[in-house]
N, C-alpha and C. Protein backbone atom coordinates (compact mmCIF):
# COMPACT_ATOMS: atom_id res chain seq x y z
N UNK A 1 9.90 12.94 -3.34
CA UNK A 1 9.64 12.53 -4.71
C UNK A 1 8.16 12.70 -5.01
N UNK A 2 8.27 13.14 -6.03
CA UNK A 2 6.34 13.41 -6.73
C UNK A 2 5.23 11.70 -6.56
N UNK A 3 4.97 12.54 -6.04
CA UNK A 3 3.57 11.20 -5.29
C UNK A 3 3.27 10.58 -7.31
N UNK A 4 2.73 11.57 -8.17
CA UNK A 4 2.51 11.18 -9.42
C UNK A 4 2.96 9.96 -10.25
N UNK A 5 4.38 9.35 -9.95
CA UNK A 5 5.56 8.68 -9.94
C UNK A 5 4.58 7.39 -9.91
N UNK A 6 3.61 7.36 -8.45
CA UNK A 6 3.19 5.99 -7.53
C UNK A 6 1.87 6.01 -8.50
N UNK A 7 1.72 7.24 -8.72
CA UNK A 7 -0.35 7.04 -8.54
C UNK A 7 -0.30 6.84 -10.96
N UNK A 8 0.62 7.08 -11.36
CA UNK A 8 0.80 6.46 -12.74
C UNK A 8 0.93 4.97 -13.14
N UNK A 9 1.73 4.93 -11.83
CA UNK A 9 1.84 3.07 -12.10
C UNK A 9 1.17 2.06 -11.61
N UNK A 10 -0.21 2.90 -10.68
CA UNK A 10 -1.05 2.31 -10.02
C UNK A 10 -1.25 0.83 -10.57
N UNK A 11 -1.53 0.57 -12.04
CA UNK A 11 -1.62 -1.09 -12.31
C UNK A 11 -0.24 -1.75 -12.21
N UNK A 12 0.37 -1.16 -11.79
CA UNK A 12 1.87 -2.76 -11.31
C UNK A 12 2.13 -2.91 -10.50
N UNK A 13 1.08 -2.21 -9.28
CA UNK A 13 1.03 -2.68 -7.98
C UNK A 13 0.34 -4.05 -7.93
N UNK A 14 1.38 -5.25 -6.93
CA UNK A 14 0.70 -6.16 -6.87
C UNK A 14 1.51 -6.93 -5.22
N UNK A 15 1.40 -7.69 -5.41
CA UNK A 15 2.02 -8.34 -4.02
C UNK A 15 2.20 -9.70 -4.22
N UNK A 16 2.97 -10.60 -3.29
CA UNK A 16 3.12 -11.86 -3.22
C UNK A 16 1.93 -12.72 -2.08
N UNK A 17 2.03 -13.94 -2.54
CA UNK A 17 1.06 -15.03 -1.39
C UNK A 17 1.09 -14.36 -0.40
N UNK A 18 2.28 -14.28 0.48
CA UNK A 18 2.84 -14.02 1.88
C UNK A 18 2.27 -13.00 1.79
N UNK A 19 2.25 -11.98 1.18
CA UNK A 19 2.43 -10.54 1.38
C UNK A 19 0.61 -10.66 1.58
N UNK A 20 -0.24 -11.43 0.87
CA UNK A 20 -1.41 -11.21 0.78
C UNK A 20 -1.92 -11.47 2.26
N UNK A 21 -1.30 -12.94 2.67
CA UNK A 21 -1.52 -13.01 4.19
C UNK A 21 -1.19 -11.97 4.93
N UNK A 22 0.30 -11.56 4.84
CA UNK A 22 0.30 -10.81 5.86
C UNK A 22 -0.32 -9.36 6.01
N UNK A 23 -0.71 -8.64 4.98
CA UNK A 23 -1.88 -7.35 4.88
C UNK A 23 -3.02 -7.60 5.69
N UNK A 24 -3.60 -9.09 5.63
CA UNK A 24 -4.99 -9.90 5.42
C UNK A 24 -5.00 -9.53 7.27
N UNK A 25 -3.74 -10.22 7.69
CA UNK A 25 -3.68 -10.22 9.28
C UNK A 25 -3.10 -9.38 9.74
N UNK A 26 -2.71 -8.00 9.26
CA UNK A 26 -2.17 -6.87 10.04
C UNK A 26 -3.23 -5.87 9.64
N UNK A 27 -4.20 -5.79 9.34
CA UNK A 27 -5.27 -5.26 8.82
C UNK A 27 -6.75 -6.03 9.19
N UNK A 28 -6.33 -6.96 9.78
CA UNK A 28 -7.82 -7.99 10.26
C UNK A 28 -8.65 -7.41 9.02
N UNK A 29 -8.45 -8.30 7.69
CA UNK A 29 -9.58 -8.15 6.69
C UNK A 29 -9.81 -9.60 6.31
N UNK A 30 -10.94 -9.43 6.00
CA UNK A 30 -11.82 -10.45 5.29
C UNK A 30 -12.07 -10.29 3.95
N UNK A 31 -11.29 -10.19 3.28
CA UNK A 31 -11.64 -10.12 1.74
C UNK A 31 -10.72 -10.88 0.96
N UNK A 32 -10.34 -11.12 -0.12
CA UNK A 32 -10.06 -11.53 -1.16
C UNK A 32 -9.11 -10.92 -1.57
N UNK A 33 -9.65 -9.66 -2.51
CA UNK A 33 -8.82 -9.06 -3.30
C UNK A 33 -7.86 -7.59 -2.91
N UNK A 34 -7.23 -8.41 -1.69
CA UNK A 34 -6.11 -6.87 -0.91
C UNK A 34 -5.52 -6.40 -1.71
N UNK A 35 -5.34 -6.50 -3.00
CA UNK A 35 -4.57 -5.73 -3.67
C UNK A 35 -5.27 -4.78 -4.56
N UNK A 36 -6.50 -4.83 -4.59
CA UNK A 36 -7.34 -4.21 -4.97
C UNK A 36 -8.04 -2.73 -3.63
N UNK A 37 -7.73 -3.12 -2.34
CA UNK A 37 -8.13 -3.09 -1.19
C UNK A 37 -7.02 -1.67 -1.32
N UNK A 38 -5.61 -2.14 -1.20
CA UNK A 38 -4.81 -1.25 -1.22
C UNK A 38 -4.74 -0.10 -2.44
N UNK A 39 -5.05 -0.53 -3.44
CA UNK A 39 -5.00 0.50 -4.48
C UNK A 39 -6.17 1.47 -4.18
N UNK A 40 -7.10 1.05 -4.36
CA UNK A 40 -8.29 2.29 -3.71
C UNK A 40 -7.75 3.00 -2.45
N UNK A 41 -6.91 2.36 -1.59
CA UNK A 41 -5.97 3.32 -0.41
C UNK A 41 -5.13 4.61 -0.83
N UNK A 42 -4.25 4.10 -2.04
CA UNK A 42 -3.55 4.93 -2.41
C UNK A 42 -4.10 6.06 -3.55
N UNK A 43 -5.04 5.68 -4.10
CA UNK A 43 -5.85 6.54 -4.82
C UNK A 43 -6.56 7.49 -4.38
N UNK A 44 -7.03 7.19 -2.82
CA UNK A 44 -8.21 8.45 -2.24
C UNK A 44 -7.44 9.85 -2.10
N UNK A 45 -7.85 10.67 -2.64
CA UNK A 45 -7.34 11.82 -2.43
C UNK A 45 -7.02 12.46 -0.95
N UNK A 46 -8.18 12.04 0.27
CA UNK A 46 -7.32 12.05 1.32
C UNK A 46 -5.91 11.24 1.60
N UNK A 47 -5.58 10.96 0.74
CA UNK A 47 -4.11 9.64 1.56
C UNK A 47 -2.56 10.40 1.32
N UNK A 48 -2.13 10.11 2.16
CA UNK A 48 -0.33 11.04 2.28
C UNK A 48 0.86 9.98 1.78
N UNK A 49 1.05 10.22 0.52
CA UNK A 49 1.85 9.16 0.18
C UNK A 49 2.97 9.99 -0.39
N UNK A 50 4.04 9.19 0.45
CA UNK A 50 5.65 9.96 0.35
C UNK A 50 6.73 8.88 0.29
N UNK A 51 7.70 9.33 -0.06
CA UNK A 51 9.10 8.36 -0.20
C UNK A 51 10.08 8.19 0.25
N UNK A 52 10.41 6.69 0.76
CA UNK A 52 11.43 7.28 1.75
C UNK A 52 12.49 6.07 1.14
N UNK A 53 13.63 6.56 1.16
CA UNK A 53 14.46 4.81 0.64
C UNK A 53 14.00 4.41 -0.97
N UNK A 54 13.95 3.32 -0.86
CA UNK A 54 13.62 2.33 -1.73
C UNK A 54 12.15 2.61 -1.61
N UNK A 55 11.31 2.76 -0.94
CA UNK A 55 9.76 2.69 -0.63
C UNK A 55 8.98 3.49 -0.57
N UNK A 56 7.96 3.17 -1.59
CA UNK A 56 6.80 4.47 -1.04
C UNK A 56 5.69 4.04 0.30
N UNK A 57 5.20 5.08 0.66
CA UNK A 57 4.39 5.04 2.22
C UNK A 57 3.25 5.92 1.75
N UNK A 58 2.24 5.18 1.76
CA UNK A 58 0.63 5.67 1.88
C UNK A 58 -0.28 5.62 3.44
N UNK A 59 -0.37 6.76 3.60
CA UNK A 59 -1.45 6.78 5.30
C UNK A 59 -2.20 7.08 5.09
N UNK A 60 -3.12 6.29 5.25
CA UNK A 60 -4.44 6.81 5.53
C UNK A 60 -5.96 6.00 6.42
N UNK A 61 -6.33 6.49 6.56
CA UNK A 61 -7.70 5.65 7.90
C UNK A 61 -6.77 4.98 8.46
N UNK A 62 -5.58 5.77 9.32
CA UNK A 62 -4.58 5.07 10.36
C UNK A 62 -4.54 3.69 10.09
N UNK A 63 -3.94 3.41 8.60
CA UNK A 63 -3.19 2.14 7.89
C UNK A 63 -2.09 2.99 7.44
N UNK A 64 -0.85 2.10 7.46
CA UNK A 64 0.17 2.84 6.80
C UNK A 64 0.93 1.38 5.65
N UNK A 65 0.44 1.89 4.36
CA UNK A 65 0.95 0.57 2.97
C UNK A 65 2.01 1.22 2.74
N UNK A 66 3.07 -0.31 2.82
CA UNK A 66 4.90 0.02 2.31
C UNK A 66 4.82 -0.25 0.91
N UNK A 67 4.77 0.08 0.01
CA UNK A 67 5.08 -0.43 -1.77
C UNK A 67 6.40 -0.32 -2.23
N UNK A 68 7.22 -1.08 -2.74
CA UNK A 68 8.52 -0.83 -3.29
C UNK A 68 9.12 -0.34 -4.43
N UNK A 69 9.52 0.84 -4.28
CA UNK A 69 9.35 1.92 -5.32
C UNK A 69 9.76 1.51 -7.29
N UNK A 70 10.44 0.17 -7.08
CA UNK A 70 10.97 -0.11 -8.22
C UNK A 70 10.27 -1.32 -8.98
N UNK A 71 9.80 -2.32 -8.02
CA UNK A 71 8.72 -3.43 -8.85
C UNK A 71 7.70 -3.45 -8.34
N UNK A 72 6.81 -1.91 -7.28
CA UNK A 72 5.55 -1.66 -7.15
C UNK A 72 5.04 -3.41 -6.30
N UNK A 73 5.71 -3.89 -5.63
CA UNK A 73 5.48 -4.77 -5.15
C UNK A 73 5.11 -4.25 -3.58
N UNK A 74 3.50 -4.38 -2.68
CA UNK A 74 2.88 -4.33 -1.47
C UNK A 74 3.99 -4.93 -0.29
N UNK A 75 4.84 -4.58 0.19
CA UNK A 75 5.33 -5.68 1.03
C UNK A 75 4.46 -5.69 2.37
N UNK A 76 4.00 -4.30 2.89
CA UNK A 76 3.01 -4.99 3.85
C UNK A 76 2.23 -3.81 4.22
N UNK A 77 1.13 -3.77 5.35
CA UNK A 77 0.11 -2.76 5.47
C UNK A 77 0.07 -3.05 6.77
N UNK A 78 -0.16 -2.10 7.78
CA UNK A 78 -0.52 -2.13 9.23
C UNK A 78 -0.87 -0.99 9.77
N UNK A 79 -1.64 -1.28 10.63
CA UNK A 79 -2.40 -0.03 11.66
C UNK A 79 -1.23 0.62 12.06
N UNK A 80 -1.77 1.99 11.53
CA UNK A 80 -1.00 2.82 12.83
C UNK A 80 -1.28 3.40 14.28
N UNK A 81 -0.08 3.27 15.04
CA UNK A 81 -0.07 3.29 16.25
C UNK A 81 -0.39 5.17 17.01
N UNK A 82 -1.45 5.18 17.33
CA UNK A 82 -1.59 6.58 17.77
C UNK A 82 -1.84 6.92 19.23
């Protein structure tokens, strides 16, 4: 599916409490605003974002963000394993 789809609806990406923790600690970050964190992820023109299921998948700086293709909701972000 056309990456364009994700990177149009970039503002209705958002996430839940949980979801904020759990990015926060599968990503060891210190910041605030992960949802802000993740959108600049999916925006860099280096990043490989494809669809699989229900979900889109953004990789990049060996993080891989799950977003859910229908209410753009973060469900989670984690290092990838290389």
């Amino acid at each position: 599916m056309n990456k364009e789809v994700l990177l149009s609806n970039i503002d209705k990406v958002h996430t839940t409490e949980m979801g904020i923790d759990r990015i926060k600690k599968n990503l060891k970050l210190d910041i605030n605003d992960v949802v802000e964190y993740c959108k600049k992820k999916v925006l860099d023109k280096n990043s490989n974002i494809y669809k699989q299921g229900k979900n889109w998948y953004c990789e990049i700086d060996n993080i891989k963000i799950t977003i859910n293709s229908y209410s753009y909701t973060i469900i989670t972000a984690h290092k990838l394993k290389r």
